[in-house]
PDB file of N, CA and C in Angstrom:
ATOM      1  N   UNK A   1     -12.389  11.737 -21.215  1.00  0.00           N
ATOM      2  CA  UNK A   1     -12.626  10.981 -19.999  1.00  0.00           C
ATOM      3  C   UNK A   1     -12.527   9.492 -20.297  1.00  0.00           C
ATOM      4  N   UNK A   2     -11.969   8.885 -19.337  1.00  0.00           N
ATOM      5  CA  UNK A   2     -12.221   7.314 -19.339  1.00  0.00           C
ATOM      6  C   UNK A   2     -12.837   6.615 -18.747  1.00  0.00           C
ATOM      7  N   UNK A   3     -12.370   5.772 -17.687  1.00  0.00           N
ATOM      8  CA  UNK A   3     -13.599   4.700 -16.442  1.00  0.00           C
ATOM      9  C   UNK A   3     -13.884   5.280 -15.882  1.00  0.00           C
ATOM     10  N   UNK A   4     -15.535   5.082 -15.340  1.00  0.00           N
ATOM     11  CA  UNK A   4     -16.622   5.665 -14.700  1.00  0.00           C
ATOM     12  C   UNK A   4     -16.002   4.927 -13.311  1.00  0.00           C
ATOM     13  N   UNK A   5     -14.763   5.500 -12.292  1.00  0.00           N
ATOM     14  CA  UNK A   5     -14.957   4.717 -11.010  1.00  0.00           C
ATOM     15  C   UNK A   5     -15.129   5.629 -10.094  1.00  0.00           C
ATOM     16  N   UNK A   6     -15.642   5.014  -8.632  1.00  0.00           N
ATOM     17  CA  UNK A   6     -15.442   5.513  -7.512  1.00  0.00           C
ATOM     18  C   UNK A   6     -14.400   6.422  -6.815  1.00  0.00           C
ATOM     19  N   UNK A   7     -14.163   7.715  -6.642  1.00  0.00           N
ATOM     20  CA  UNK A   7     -13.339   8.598  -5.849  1.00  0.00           C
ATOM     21  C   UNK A   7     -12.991   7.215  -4.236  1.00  0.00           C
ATOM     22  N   UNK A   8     -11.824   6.949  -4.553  1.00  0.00           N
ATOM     23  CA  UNK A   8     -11.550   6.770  -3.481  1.00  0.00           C
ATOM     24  C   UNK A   8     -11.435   7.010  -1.858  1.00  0.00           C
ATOM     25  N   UNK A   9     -11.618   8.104  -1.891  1.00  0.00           N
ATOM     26  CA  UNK A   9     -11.636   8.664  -0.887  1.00  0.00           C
ATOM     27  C   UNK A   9     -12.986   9.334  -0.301  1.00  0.00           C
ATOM     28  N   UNK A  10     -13.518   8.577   1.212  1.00  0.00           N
ATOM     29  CA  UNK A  10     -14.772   8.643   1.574  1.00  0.00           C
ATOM     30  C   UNK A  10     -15.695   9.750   2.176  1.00  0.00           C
ATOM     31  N   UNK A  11     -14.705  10.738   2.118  1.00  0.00           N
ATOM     32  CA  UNK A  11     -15.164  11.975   2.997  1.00  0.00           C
ATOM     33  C   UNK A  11     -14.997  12.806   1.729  1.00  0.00           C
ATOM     34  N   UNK A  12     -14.773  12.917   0.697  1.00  0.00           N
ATOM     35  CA  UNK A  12     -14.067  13.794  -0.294  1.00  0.00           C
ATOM     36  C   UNK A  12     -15.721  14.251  -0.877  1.00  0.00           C
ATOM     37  N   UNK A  13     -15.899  15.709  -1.348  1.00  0.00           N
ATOM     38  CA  UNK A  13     -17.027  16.434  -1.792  1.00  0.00           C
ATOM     39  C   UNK A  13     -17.226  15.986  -3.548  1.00  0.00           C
ATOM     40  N   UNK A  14     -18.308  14.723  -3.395  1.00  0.00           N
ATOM     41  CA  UNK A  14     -18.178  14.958  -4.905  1.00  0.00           C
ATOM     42  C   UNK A  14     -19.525  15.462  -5.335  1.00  0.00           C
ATOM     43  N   UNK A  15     -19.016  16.525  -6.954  1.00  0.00           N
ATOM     44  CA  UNK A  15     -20.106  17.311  -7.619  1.00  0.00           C
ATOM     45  C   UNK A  15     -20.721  16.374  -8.261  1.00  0.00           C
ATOM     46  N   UNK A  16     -21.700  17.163  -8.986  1.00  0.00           N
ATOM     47  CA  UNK A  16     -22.575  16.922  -9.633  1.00  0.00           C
ATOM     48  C   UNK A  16     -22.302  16.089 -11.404  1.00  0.00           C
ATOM     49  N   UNK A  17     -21.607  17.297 -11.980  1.00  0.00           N
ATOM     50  CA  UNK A  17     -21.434  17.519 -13.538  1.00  0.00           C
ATOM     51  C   UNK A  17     -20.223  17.266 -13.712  1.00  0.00           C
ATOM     52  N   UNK A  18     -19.435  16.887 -14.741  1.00  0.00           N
ATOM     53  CA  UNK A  18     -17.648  17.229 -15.048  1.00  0.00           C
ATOM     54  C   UNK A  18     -17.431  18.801 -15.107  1.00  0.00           C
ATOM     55  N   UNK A  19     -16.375  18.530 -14.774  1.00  0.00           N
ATOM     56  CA  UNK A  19     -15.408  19.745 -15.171  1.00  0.00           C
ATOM     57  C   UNK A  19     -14.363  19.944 -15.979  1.00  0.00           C
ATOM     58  N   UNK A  20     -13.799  20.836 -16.140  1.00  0.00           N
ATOM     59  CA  UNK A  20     -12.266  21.049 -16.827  1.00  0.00           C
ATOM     60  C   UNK A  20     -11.359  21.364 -15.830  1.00  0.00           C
ATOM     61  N   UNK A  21     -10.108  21.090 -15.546  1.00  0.00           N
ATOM     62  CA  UNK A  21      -9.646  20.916 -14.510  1.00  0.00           C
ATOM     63  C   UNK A  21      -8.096  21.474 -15.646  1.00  0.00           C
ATOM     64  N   UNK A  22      -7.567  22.049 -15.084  1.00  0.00           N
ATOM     65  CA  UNK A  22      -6.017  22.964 -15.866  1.00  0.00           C
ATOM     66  C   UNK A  22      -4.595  22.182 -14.989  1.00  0.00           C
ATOM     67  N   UNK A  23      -3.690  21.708 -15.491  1.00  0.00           N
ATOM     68  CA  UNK A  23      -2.341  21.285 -15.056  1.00  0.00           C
ATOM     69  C   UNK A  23      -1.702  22.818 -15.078  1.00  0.00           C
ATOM     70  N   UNK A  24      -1.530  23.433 -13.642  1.00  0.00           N
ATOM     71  CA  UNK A  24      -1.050  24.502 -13.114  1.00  0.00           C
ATOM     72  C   UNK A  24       0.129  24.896 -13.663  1.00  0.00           C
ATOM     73  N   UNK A  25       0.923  24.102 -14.436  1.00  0.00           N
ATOM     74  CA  UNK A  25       2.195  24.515 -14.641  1.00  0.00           C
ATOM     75  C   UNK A  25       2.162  24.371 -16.412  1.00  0.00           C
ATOM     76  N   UNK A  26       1.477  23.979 -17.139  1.00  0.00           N
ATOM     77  CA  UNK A  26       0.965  23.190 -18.529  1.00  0.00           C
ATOM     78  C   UNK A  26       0.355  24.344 -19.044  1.00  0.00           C
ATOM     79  N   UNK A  27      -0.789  24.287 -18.497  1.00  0.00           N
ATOM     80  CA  UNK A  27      -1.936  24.924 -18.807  1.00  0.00           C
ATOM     81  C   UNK A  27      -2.574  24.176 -19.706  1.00  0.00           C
ATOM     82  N   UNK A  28      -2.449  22.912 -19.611  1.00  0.00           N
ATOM     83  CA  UNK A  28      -3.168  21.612 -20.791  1.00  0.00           C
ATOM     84  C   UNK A  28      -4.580  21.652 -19.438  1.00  0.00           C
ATOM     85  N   UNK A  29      -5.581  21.171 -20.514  1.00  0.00           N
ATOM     86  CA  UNK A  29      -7.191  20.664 -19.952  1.00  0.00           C
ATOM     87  C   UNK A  29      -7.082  19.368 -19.794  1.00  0.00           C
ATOM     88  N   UNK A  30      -7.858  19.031 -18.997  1.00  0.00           N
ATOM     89  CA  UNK A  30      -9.108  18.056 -19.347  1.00  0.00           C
ATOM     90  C   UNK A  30     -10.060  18.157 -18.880  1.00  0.00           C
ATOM     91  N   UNK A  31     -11.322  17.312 -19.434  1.00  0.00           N
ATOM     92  CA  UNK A  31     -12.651  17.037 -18.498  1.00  0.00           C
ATOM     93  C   UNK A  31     -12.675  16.177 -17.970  1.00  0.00           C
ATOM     94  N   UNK A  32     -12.825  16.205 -16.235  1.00  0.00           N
ATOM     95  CA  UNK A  32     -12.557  14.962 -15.696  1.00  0.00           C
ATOM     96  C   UNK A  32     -14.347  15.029 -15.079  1.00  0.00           C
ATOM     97  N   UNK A  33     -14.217  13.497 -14.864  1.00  0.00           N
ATOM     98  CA  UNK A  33     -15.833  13.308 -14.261  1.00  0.00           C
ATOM     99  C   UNK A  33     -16.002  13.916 -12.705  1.00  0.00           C
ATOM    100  N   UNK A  34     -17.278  13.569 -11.923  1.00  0.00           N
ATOM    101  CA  UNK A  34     -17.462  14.153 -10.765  1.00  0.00           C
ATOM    102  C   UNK A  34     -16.540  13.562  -9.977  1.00  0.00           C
ATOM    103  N   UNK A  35     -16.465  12.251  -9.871  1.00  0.00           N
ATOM    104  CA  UNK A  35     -15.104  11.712  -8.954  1.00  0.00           C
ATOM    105  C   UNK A  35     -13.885  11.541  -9.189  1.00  0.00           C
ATOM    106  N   UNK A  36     -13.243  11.867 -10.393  1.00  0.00           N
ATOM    107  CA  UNK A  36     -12.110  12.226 -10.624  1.00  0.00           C
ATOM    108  C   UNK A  36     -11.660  13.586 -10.134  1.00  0.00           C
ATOM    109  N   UNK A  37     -12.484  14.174 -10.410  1.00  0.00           N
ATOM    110  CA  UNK A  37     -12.533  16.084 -10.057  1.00  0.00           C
ATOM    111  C   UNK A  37     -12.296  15.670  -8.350  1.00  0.00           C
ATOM    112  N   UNK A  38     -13.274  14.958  -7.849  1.00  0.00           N
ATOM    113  CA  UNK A  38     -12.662  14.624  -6.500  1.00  0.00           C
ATOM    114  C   UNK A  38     -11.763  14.207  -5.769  1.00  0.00           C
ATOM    115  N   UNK A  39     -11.123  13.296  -6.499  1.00  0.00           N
ATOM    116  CA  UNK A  39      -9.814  12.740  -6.303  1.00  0.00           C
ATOM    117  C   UNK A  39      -8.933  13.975  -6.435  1.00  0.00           C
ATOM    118  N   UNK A  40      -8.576  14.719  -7.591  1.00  0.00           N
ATOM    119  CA  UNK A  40      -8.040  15.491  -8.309  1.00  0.00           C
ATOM    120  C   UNK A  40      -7.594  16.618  -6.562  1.00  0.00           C
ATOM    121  N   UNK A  41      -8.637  16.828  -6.879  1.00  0.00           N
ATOM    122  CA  UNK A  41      -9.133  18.211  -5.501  1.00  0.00           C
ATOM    123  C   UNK A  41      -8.305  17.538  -3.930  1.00  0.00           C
ATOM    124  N   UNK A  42      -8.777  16.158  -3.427  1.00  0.00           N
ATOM    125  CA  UNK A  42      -7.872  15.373  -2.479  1.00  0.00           C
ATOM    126  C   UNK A  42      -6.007  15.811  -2.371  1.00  0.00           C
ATOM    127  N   UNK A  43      -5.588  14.892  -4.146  1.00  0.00           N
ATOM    128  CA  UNK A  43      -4.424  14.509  -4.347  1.00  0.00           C
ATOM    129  C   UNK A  43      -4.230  16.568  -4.126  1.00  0.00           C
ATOM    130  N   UNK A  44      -4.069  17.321  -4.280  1.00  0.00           N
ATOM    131  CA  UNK A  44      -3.673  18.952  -4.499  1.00  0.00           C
ATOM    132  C   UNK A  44      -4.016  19.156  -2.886  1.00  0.00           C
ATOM    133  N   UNK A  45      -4.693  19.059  -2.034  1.00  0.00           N
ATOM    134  CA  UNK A  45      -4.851  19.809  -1.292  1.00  0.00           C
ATOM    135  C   UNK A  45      -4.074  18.617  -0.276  1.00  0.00           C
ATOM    136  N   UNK A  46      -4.144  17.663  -0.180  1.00  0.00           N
ATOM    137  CA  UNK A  46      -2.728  16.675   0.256  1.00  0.00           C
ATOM    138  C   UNK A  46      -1.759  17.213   0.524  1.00  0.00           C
ATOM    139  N   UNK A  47      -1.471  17.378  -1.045  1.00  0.00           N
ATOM    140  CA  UNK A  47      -0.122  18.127  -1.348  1.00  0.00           C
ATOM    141  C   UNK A  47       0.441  19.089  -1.263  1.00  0.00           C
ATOM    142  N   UNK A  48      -0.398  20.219  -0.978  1.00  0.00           N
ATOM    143  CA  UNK A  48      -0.250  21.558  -0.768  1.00  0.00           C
ATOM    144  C   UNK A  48       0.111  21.011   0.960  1.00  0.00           C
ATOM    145  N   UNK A  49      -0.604  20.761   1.841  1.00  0.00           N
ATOM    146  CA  UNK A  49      -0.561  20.759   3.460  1.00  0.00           C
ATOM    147  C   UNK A  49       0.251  20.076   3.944  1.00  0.00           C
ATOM    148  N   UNK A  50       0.848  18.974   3.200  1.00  0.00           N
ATOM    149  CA  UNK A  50       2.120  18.382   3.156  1.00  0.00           C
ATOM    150  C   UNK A  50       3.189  18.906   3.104  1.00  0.00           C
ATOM    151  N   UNK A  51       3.373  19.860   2.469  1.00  0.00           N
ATOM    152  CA  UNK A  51       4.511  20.564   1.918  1.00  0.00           C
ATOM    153  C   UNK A  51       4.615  21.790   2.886  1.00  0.00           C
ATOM    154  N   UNK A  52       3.698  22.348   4.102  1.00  0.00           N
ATOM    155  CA  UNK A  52       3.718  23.219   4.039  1.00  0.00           C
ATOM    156  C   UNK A  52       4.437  22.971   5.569  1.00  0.00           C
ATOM    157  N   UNK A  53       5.251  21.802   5.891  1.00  0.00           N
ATOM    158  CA  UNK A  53       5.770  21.571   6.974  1.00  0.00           C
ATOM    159  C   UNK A  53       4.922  21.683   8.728  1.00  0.00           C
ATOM    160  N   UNK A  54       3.917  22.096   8.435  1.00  0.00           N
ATOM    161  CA  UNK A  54       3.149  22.623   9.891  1.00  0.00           C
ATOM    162  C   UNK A  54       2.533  21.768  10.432  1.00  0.00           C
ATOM    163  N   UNK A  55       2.351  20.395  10.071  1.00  0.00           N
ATOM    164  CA  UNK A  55       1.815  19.593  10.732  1.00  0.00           C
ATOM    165  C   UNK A  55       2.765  18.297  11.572  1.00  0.00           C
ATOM    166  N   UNK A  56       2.133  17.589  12.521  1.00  0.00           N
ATOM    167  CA  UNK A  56       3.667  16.937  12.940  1.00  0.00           C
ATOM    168  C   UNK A  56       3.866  15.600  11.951  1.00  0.00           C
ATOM    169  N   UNK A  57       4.747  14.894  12.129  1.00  0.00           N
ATOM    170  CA  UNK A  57       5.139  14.230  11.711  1.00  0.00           C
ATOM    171  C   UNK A  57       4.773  12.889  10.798  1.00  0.00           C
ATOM    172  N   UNK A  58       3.047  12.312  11.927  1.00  0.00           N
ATOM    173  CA  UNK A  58       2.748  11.401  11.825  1.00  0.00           C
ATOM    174  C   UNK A  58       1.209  12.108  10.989  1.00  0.00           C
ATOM    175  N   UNK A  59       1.122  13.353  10.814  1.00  0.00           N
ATOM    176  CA  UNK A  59      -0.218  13.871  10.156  1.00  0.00           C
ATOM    177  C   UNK A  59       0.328  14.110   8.597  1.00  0.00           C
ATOM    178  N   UNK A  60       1.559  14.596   8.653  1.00  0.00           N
ATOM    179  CA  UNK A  60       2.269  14.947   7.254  1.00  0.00           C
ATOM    180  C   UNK A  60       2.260  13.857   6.312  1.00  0.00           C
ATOM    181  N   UNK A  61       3.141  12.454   7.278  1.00  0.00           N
ATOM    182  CA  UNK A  61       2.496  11.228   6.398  1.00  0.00           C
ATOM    183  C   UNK A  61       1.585  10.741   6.108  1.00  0.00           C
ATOM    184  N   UNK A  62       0.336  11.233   6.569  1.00  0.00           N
ATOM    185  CA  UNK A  62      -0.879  10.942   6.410  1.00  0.00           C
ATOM    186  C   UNK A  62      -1.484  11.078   4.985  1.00  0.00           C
ATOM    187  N   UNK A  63      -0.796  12.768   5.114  1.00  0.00           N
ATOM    188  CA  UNK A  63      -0.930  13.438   3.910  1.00  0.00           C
ATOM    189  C   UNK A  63      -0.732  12.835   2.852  1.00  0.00           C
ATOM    190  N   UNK A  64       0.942  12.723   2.334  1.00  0.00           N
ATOM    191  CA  UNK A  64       1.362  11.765   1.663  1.00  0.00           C
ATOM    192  C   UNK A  64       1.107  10.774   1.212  1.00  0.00           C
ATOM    193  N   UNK A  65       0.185   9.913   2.256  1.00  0.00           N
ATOM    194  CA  UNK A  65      -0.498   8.314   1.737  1.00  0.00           C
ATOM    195  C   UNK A  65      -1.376   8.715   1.256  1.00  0.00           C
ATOM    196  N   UNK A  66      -2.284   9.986   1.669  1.00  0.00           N
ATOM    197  CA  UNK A  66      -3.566  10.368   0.595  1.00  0.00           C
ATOM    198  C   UNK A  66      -2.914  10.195  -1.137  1.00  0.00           C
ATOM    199  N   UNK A  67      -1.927  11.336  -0.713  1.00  0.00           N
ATOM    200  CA  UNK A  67      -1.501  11.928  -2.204  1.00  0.00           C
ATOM    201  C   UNK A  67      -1.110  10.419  -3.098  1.00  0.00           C
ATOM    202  N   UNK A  68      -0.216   9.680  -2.221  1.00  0.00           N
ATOM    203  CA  UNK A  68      -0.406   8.356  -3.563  1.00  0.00           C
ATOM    204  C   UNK A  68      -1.135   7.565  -3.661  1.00  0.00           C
ATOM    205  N   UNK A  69      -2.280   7.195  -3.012  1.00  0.00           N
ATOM    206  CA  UNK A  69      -3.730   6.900  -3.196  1.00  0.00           C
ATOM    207  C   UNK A  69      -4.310   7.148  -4.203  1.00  0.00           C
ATOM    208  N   UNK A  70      -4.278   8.551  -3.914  1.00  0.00           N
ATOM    209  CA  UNK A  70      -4.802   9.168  -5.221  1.00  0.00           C
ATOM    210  C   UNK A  70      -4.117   9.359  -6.685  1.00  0.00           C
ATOM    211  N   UNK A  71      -2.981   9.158  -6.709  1.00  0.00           N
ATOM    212  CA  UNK A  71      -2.220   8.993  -7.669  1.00  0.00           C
ATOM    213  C   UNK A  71      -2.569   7.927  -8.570  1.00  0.00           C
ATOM    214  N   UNK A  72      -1.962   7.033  -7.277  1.00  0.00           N
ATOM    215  CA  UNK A  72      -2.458   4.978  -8.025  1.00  0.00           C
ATOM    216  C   UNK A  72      -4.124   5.113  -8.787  1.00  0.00           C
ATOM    217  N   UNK A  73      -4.945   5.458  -8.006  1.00  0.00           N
ATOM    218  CA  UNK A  73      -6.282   5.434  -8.385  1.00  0.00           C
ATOM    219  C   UNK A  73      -6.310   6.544  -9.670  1.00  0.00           C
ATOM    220  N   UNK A  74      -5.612   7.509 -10.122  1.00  0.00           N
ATOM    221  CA  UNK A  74      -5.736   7.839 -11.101  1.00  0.00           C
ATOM    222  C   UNK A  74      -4.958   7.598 -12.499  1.00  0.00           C
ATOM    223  N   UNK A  75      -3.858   6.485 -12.195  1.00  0.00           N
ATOM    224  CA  UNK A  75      -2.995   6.031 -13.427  1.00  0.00           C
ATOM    225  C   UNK A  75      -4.082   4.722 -13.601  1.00  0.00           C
ATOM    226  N   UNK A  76      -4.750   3.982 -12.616  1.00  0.00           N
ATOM    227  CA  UNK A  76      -5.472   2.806 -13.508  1.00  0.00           C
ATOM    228  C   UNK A  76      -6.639   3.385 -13.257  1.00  0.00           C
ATOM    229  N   UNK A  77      -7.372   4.544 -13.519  1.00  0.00           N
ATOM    230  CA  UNK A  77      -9.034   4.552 -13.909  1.00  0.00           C
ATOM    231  C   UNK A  77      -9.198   6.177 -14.996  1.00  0.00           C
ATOM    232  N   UNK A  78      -7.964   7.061 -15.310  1.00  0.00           N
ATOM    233  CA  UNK A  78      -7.902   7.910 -15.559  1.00  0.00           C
ATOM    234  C   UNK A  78      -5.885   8.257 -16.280  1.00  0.00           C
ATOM    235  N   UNK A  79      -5.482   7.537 -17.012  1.00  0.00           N
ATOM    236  CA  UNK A  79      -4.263   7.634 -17.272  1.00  0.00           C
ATOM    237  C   UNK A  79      -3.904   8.280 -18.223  1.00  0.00           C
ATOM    238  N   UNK A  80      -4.591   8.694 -18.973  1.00  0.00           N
ATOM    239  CA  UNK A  80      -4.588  10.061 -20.251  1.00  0.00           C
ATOM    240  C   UNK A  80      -4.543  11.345 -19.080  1.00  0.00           C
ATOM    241  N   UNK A  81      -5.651  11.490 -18.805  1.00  0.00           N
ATOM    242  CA  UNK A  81      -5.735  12.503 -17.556  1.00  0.00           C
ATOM    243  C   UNK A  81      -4.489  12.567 -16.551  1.00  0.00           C
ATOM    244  N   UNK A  82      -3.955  11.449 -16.157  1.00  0.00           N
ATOM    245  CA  UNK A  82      -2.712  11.434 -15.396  1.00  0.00           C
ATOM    246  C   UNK A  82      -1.350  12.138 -15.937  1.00  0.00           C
ATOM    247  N   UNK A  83      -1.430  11.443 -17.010  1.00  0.00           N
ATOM    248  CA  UNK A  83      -0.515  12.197 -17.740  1.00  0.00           C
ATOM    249  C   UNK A  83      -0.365  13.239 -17.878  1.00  0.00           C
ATOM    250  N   UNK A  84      -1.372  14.341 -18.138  1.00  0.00           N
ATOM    251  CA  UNK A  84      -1.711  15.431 -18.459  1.00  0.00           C
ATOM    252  C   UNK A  84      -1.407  16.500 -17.492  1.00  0.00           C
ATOM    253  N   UNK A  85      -2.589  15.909 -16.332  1.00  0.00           N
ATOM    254  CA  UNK A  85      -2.441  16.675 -14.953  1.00  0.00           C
ATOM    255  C   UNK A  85      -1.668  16.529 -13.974  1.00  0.00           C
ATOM    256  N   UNK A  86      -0.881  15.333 -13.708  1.00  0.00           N
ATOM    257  CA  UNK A  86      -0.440  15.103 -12.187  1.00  0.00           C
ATOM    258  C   UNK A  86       1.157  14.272 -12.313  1.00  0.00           C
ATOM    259  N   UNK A  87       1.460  14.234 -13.675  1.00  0.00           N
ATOM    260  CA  UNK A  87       2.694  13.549 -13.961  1.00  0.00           C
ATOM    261  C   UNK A  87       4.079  14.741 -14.335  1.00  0.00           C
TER     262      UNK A  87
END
């Protein structure tokens, strides 16, 4: 783990404890903190509802601005982890 920051995102469920969190296609770890795990959880479920074409136009991009939000916020507070998981 690296910087202790804020999950960007204000509605997002953050836990308690770290976790280990798996790059789906890798199968590499890490332990990310409670608001990284939050971010983490955001940027994926973004991305999943984005992709899944069913929303209109102006909600899909919505999506999208989450997903690189959360991106940016995890190459400068978490960039080992970025690497790992989301690159």
């Amino acid at each position: 783990m690296t910087t202790k920051a804020k999950c960007p995102f204000k509605d997002a469920m953050i836990g308690e404890e770290p976790e280990t969190v798996s790059n789906p296609f890798t199968g590499q770890k890490c332990v990310l903190d409670p608001d990284a795990v939050a971010t983490y959880d955001v940027i994926k479920g973004a991305e999943q509802i984005a992709s899944m074409g069913m929303l209109s136009e102006e909600r899909t991009q919505k999506m999208w601005e989450e997903v690189r939000l959360g991106l940016s916020w995890f190459k400068e507070h978490h960039p080992e982890e970025y690497m790992i998981l989301l690159d």
